[in-house]
N, C-alpha and C. Protein backbone atom coordinates (compact mmCIF):
# COMPACT_ATOMS: atom_id res chain seq x y z
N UNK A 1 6.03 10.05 -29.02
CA UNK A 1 5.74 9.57 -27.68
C UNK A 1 4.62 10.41 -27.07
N UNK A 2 4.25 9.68 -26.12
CA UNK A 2 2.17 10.30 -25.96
C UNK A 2 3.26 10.53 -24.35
N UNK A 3 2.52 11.85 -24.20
CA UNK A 3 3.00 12.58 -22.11
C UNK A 3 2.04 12.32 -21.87
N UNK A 4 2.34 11.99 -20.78
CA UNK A 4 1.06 11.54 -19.63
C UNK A 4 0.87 13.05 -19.18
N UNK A 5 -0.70 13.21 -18.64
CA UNK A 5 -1.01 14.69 -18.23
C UNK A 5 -1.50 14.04 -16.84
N UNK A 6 -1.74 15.06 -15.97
CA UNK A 6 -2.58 14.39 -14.87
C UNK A 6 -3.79 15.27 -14.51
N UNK A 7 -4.56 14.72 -13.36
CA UNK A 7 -5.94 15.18 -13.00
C UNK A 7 -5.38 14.92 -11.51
N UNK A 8 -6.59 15.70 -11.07
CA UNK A 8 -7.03 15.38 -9.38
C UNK A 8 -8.03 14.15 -8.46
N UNK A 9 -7.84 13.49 -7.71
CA UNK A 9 -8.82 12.40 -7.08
C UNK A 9 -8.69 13.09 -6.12
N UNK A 10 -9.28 12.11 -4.93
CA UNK A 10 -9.57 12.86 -3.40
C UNK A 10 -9.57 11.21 -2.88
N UNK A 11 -8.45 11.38 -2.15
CA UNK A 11 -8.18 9.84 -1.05
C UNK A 11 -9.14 10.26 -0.21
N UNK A 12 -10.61 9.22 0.26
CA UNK A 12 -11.26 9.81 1.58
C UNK A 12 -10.78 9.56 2.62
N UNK A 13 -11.48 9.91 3.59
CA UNK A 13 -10.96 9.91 4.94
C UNK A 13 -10.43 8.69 5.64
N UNK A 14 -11.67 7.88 5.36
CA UNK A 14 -11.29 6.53 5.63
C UNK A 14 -10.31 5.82 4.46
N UNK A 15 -9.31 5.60 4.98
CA UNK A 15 -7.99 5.06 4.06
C UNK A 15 -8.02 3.44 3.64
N UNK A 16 -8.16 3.10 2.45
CA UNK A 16 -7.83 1.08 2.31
C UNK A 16 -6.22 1.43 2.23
N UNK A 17 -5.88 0.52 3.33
CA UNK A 17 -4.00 0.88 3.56
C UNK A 17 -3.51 -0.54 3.50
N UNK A 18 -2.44 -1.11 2.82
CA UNK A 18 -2.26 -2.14 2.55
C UNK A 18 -0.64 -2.43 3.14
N UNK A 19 -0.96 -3.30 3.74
CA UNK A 19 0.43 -3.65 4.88
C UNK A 19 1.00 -4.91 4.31
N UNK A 20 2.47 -4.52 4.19
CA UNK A 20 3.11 -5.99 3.36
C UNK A 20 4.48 -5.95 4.15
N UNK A 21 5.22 -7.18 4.39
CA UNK A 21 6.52 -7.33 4.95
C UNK A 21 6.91 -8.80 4.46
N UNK A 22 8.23 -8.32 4.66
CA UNK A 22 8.90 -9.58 3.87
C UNK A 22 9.33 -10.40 5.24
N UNK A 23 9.76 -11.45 5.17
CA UNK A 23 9.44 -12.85 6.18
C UNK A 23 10.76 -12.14 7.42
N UNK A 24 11.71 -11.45 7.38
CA UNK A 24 12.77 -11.27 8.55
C UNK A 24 11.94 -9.89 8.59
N UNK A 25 10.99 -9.30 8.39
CA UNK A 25 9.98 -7.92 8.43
C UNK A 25 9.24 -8.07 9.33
N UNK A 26 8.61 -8.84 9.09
CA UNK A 26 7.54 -9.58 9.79
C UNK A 26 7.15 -8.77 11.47
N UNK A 27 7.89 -9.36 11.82
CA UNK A 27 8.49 -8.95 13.39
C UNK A 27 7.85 -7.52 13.38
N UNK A 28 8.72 -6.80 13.25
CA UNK A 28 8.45 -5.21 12.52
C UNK A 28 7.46 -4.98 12.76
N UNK A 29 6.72 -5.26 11.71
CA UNK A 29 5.53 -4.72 10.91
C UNK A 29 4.90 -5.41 12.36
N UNK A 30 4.32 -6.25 12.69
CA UNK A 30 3.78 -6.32 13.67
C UNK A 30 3.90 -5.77 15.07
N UNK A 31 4.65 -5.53 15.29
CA UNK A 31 5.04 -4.44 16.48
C UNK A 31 4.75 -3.00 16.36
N UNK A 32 4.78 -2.51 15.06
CA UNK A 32 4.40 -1.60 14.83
C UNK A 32 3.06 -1.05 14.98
N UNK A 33 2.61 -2.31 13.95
CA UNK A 33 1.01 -2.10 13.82
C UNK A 33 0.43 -2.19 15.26
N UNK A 34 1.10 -2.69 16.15
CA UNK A 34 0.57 -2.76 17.78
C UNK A 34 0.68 -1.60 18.20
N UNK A 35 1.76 -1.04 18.16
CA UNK A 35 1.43 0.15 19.00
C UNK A 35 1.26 1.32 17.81
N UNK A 36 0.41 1.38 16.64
CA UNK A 36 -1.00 2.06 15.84
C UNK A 36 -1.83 1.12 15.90
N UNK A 37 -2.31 0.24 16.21
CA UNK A 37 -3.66 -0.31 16.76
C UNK A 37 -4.90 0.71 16.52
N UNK A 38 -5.07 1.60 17.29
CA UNK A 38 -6.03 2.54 17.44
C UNK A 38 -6.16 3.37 15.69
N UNK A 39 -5.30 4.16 15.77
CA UNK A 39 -5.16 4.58 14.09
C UNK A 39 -5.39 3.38 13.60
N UNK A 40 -5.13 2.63 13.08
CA UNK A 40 -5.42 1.70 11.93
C UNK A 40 -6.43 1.42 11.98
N UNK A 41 -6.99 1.20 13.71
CA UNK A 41 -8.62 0.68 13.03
C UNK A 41 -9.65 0.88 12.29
N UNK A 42 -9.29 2.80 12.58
CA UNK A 42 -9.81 3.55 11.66
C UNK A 42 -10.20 3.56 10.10
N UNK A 43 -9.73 2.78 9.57
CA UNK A 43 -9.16 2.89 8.30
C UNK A 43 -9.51 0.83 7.70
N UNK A 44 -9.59 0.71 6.93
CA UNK A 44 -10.02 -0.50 6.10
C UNK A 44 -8.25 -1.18 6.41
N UNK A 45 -7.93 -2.37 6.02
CA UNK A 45 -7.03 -2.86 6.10
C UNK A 45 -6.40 -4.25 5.30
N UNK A 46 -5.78 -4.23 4.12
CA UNK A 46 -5.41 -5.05 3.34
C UNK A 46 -3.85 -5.77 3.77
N UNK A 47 -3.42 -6.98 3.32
CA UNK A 47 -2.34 -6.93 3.64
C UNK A 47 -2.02 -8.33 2.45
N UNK A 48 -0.74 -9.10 2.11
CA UNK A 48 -0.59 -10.26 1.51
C UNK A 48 -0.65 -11.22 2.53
N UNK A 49 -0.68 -12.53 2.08
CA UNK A 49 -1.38 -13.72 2.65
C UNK A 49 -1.07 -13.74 4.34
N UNK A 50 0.66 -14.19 4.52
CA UNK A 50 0.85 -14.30 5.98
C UNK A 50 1.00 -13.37 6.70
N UNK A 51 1.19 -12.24 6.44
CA UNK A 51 1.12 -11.37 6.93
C UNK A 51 -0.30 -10.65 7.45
N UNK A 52 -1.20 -10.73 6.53
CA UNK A 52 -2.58 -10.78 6.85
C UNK A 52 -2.72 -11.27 7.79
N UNK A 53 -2.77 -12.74 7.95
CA UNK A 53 -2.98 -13.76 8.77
C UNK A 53 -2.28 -13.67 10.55
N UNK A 54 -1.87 -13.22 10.18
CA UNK A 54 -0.68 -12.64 11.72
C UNK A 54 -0.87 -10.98 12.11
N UNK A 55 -1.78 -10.36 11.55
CA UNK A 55 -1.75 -9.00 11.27
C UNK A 55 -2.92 -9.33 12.29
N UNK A 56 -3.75 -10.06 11.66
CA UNK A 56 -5.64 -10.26 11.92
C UNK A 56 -5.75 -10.96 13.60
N UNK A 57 -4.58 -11.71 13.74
CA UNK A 57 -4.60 -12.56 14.82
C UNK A 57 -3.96 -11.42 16.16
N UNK A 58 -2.79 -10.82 15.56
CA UNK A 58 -2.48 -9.65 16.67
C UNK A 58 -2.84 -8.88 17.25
N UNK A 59 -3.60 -8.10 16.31
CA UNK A 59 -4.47 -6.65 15.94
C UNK A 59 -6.18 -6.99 16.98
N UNK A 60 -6.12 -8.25 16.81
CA UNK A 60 -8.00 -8.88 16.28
C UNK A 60 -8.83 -7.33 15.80
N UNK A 61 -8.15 -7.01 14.21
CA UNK A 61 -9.00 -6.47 13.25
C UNK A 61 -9.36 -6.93 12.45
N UNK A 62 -10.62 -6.62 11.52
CA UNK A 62 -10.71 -7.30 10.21
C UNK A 62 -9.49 -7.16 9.11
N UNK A 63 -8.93 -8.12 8.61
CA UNK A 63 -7.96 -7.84 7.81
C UNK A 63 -8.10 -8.28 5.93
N UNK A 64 -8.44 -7.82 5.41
CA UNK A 64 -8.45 -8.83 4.02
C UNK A 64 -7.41 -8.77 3.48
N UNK A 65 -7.55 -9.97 3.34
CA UNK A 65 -6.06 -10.90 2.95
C UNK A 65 -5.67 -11.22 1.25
N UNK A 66 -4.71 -10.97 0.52
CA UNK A 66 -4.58 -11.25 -0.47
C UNK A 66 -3.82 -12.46 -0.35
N UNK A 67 -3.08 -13.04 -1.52
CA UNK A 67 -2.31 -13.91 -1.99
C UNK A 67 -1.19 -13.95 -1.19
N UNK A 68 -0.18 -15.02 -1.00
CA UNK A 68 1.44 -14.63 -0.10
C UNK A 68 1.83 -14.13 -1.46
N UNK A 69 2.61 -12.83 -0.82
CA UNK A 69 3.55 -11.92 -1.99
C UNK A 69 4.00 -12.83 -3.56
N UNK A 70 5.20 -14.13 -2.91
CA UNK A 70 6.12 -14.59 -3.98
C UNK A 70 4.43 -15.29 -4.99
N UNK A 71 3.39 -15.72 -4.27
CA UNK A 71 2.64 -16.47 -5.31
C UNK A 71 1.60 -15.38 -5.72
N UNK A 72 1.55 -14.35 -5.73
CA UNK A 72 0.79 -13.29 -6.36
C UNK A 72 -0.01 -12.14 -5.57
N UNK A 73 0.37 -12.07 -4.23
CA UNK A 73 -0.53 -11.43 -3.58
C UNK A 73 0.24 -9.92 -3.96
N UNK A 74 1.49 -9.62 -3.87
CA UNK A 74 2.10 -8.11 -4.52
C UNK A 74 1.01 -7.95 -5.43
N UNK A 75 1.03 -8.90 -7.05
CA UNK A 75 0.67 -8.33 -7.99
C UNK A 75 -0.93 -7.78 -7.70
N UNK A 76 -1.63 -8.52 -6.79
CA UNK A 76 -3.15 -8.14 -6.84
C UNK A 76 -3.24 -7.06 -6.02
N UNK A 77 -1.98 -6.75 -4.96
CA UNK A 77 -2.52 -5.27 -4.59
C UNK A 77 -1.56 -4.27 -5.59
N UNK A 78 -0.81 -4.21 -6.54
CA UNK A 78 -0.77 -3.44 -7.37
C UNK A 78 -1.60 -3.29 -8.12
N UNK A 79 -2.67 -4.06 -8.92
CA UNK A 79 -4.18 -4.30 -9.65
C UNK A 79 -4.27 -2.83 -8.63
N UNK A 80 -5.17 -3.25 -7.59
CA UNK A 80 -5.69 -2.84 -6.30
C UNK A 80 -5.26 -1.21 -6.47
N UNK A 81 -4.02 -0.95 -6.70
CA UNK A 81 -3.39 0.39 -6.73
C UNK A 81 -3.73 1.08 -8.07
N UNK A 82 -3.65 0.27 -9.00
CA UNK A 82 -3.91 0.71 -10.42
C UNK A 82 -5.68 1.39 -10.62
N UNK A 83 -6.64 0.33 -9.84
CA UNK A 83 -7.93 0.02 -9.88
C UNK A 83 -8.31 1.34 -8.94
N UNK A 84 -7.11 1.89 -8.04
CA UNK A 84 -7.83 2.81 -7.21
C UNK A 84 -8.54 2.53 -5.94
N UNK A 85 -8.55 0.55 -5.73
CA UNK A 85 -8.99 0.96 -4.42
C UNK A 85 -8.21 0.30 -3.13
N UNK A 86 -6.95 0.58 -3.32
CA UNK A 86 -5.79 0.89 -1.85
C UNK A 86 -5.41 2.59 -1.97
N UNK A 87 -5.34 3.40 -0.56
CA UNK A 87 -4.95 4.31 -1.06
C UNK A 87 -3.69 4.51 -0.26
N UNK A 88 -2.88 3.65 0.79
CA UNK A 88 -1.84 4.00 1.33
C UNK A 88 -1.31 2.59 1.05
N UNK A 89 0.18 2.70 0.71
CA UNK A 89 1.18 1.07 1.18
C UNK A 89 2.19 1.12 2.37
N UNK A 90 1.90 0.34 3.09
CA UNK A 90 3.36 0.06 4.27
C UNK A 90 3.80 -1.02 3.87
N UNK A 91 5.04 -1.06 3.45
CA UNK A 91 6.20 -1.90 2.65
C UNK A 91 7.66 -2.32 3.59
N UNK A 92 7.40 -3.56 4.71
CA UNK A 92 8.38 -3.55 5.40
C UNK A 92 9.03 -4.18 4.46
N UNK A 93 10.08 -3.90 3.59
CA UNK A 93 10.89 -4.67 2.87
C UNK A 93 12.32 -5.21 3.52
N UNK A 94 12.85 -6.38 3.00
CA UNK A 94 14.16 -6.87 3.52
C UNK A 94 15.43 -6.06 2.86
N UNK A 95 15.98 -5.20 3.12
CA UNK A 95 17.11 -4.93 2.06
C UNK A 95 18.42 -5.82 1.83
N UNK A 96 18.22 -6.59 3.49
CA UNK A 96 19.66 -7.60 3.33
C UNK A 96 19.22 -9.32 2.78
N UNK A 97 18.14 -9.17 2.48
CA UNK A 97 18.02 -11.00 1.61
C UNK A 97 17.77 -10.69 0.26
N UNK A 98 17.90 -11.39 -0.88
CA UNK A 98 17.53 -11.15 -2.00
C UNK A 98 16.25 -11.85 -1.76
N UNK A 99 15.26 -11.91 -3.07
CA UNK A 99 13.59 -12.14 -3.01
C UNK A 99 13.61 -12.75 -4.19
N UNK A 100 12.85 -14.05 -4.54
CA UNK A 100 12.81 -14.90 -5.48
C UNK A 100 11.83 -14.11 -6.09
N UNK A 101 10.76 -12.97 -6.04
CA UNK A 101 9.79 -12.79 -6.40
C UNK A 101 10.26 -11.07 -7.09
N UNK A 102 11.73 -10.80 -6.94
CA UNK A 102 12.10 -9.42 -7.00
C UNK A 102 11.20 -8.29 -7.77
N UNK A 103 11.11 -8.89 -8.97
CA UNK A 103 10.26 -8.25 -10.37
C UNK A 103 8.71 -7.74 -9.72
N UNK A 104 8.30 -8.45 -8.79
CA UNK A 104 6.64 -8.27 -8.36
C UNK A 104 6.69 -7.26 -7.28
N UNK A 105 8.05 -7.22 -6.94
CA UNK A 105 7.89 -6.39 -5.68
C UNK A 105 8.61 -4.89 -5.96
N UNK A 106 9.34 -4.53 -6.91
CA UNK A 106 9.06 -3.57 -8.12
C UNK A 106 8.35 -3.05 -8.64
N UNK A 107 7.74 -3.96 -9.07
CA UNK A 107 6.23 -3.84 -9.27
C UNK A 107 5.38 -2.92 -8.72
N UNK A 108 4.96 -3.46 -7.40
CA UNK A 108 4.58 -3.11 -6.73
C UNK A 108 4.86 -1.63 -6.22
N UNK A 109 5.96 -1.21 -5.67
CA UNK A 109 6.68 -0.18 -5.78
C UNK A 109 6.46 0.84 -6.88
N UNK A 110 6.66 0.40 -7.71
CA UNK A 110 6.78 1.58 -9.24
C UNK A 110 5.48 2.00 -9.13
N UNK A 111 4.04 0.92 -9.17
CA UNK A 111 2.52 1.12 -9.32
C UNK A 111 2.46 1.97 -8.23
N UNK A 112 2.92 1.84 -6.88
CA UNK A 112 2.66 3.10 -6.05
C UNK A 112 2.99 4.19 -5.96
N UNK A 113 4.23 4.58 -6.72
CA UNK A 113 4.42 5.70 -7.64
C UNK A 113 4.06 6.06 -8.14
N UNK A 114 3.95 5.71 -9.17
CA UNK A 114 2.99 5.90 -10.28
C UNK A 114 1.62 6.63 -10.60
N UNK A 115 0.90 6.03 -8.84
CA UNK A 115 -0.60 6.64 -8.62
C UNK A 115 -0.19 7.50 -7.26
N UNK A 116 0.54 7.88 -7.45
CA UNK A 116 0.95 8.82 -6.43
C UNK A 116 -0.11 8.81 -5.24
N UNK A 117 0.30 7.18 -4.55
CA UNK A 117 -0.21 7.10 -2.93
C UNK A 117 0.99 7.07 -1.90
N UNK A 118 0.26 7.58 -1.42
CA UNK A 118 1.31 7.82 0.35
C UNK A 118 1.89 5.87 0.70
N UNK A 119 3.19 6.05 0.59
CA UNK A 119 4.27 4.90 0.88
C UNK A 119 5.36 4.63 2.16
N UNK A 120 5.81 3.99 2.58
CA UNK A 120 6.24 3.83 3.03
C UNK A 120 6.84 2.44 3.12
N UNK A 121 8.08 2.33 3.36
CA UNK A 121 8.85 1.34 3.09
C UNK A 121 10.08 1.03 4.09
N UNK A 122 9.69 1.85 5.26
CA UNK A 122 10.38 0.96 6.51
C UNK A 122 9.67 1.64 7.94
N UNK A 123 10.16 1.70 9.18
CA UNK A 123 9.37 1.86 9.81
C UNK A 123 9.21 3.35 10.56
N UNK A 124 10.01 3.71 10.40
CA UNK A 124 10.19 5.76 10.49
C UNK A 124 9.18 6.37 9.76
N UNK A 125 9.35 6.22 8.43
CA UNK A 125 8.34 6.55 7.23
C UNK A 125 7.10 6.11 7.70
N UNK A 126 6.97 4.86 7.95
CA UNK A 126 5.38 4.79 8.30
C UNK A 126 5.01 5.53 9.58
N UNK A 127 5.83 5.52 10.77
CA UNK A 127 5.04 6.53 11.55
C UNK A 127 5.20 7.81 11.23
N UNK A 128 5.51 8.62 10.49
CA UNK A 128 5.37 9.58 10.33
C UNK A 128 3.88 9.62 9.32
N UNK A 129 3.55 8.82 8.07
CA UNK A 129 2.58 8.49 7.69
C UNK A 129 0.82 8.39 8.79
N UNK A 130 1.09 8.19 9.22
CA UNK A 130 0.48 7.92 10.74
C UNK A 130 0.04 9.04 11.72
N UNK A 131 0.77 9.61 11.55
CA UNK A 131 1.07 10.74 12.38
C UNK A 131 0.87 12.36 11.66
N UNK A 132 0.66 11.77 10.06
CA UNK A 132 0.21 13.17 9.21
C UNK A 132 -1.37 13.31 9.79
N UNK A 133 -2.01 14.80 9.88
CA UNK A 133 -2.90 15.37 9.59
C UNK A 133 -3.79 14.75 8.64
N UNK A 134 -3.21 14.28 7.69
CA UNK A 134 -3.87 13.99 6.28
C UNK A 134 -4.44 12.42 6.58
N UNK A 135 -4.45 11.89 7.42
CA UNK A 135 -4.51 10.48 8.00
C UNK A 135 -6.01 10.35 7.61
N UNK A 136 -6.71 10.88 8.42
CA UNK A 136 -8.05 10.59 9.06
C UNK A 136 -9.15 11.90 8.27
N UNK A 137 -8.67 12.49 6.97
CA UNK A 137 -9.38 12.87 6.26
C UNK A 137 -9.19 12.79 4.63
N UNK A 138 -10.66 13.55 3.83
CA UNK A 138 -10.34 13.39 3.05
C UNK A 138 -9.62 14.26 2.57
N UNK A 139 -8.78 14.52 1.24
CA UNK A 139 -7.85 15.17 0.65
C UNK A 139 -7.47 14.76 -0.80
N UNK A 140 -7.36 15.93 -1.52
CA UNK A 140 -6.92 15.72 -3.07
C UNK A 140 -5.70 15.03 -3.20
N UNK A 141 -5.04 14.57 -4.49
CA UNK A 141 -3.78 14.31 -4.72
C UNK A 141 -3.64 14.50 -6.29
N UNK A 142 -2.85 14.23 -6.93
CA UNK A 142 -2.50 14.00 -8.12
C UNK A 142 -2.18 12.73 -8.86
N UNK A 143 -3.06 12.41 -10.01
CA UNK A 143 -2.91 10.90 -10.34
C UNK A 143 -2.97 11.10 -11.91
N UNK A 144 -2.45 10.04 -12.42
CA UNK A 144 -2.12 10.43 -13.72
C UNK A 144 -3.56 10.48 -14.56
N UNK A 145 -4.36 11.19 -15.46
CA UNK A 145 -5.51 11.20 -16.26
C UNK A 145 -5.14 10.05 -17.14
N UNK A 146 -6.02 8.74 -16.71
CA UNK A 146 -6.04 7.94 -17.56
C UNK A 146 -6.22 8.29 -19.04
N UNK A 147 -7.83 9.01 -18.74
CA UNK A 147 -9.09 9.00 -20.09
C UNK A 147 -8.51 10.15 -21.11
N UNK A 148 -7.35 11.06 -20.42
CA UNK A 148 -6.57 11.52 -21.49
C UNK A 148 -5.42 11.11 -22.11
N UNK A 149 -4.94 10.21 -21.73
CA UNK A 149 -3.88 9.65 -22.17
C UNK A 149 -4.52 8.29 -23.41
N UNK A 150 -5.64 7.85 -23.15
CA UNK A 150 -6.57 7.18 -24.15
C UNK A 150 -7.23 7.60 -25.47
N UNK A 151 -7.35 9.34 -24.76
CA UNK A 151 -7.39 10.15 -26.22
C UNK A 151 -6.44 10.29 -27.08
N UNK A 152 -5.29 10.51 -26.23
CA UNK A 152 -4.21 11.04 -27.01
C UNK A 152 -4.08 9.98 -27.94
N UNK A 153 -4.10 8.72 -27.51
CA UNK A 153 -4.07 7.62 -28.03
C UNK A 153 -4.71 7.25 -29.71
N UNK A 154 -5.87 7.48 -29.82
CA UNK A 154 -6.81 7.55 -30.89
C UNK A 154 -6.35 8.32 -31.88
């Protein structure tokens, strides 16, 4: 079995932060993002389809919009996470409905692990996210060394 080793990146200052909530979330996540309005603008802003769409209309920020979650918008901002260019997730998830889409939103989850970005997955966590120092600059982290794990490979 090949160990993963890791290296250093540097999240810049300006953050691509990707905002997702599940449909009884919704609510939430938008109330939230209202009163961080100001912080967020700061920062680039991704989100999945309706949520985008209700994010962009609340906020009036630019929002780019992926896919709705269940039809693929999770998987393209995990791409997005893999690819390196989201560097924070806010994850209002439902814990009391089950999700026809469960596997993608795992997914999703694990990939933000994985690349060890700043998460959050209800709404405490994100303001404290918010409210770090580390917000509004740039800063190192730890991410797994692809291009050595490709050697090892060979």
């Amino acid at each position: 079995m090949i160990g993963i080793t890791f290296t250093t990146a540097t999240l810049p200052a300006r953050k691509r932060i990707a905002l997702v909530a599940h449909d009884h979330c919704k609510g939430f996540l938008l109330d939230w993002a209202t009163r961080h309005r100001e912080q967020l603008a700061r920062h680039h802003l991704l989100a999945t389809g309706t949520t985008g769409k209700l994010l962009e209309k609340r906020l009036a920020l630019p929002i780019e919009s992926m896919l709705s979650g269940p039809l693929g918008g999770d998987q393209q901002l995990g791409a997005r996470i893999a690819e390196r260019t989201v560097d924070m997730l806010v994850f209002f998830w439902d814990p009391f409905e089950p999700q026809p889409h469960d596997p993608d939103i795992k997914a999703l989850l694990r990939v933000a692990a994985v690349w060890n970005i700043p998460m959050a997955t209800n709404e405490a966590t994100a303001g404290y996210l918010l409210a770090s120092a580390l917000l509004d600059q740039a800063h190192d982290y730890r991410i797994p060394d692809y291009d050595a794990y490709l050697n090892a490979r060979r």
